[in-house]
Protein backbone atom coordinates (compact mmCIF):
# COMPACT_ATOMS: atom_id res chain seq x y z
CA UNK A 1 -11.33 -1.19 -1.41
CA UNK A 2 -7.64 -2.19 -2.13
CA UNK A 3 -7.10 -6.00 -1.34
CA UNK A 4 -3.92 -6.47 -2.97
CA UNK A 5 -2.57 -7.84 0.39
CA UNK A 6 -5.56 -9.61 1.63
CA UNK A 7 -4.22 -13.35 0.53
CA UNK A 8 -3.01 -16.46 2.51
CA UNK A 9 0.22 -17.01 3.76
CA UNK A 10 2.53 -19.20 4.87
CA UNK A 11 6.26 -18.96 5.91
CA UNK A 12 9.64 -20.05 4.72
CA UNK A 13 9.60 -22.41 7.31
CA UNK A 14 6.57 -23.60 7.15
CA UNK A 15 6.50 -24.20 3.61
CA UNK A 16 9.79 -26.00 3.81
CA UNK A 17 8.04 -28.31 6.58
CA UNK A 18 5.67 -29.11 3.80
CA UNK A 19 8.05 -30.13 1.29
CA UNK A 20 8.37 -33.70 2.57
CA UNK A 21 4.93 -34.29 1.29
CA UNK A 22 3.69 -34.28 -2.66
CA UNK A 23 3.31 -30.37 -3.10
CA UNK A 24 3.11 -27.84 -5.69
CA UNK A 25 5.29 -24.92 -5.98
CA UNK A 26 4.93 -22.26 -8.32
CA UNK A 27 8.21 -20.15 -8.42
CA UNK A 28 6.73 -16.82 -10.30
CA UNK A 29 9.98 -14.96 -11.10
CA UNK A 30 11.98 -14.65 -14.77
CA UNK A 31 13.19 -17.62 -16.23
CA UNK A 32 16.70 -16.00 -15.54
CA UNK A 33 16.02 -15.82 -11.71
CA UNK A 34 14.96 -19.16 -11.31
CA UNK A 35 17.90 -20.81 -13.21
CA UNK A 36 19.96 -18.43 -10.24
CA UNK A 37 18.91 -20.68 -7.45
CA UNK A 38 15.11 -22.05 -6.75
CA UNK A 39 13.24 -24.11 -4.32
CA UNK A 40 13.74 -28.17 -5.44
CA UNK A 41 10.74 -29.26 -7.17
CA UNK A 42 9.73 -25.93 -7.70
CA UNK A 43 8.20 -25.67 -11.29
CA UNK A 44 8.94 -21.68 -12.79
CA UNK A 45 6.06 -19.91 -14.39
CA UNK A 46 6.76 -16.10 -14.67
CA UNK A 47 4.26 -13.85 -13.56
CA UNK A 48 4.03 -12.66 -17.03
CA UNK A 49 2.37 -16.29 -17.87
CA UNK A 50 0.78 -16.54 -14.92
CA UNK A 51 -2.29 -16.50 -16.43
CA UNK A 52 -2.07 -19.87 -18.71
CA UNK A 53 -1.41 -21.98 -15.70
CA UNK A 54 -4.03 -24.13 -15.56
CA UNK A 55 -4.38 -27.16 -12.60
CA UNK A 56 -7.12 -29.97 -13.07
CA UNK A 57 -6.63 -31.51 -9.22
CA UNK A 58 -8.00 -29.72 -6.21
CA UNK A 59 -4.90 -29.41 -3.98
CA UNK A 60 -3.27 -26.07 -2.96
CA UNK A 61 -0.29 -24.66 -4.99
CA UNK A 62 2.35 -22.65 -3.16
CA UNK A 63 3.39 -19.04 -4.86
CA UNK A 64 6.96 -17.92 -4.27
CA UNK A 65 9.02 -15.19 -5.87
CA UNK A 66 12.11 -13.07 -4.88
CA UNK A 67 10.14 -11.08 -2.18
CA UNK A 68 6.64 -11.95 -1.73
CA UNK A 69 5.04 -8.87 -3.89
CA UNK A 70 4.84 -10.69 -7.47
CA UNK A 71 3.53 -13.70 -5.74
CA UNK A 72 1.12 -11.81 -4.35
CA UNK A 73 -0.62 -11.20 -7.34
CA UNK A 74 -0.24 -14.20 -8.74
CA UNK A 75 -1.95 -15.94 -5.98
CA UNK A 76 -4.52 -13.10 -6.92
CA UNK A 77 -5.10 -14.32 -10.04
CA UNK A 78 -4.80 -18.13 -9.50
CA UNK A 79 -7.82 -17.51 -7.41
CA UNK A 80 -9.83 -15.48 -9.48
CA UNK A 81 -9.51 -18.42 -11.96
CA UNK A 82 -10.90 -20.73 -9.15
CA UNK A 83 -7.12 -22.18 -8.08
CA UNK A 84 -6.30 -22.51 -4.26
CA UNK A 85 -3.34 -20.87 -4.13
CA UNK A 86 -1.21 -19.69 -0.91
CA UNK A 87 1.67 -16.93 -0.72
CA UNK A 88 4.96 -17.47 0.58
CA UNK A 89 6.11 -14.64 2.46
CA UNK A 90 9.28 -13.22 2.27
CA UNK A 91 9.98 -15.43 -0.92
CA UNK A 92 13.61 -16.44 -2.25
CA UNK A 93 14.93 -13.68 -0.02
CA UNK A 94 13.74 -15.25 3.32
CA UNK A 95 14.07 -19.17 1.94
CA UNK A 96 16.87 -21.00 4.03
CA UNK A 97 16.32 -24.64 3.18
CA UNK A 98 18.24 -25.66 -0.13
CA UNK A 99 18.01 -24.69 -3.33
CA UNK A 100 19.24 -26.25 -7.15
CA UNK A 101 21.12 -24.07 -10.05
CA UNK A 102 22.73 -21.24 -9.76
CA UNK A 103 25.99 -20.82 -8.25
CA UNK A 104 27.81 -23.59 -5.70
């Protein structure tokens, strides 16, 4: 059976609620995309590294990427290594709340 989109997700907005509290947030695109304009406090691992994140805590970590397809798997993977990880949908193109680099 194909599960590829059988993960948990939250929204823009909802994640953006969360950020007033002590969060993680893995932003999964290139390094180039990220230095365009990312989510404060986001830290960027690329999908292609995905797989040498490692996380010693218990808490959740929040996926994003440009879309919501690379994060996908990502939070795919983070599981299968025994990390609670949650999707945000829509990713970078759905974010509204502010962002750091790229252009002003």
């Amino acid at each position: 059976m194909f599960s590829f989109f059988n993960v948990n997700s939250i929204s823009t907005t909802e994640l953006q609620l969360k950020l007033s509290t002590q969060i993680e947030v893995l932003d999964v695109r290139e390094k180039t995309e990220f230095a365009a304009g990312h989510i404060p406090r986001a830290k960027n691992i690329p999908l292609s590294k995905i797989d040498s994140y490692t996380k010693k805590d218990k808490e959740l970590v929040y996926v994003i990427c440009q879309s919501g397809m690379r994060s996908r798997q990502a939070v795919k993977k983070l599981k299968a290594k025994g990390i609670e990880a949650i999707n945000v949908k829509g990713g970078m193109n759905a974010w509204r709340g502010a962002i750091r680099g790229g252009k002003v």
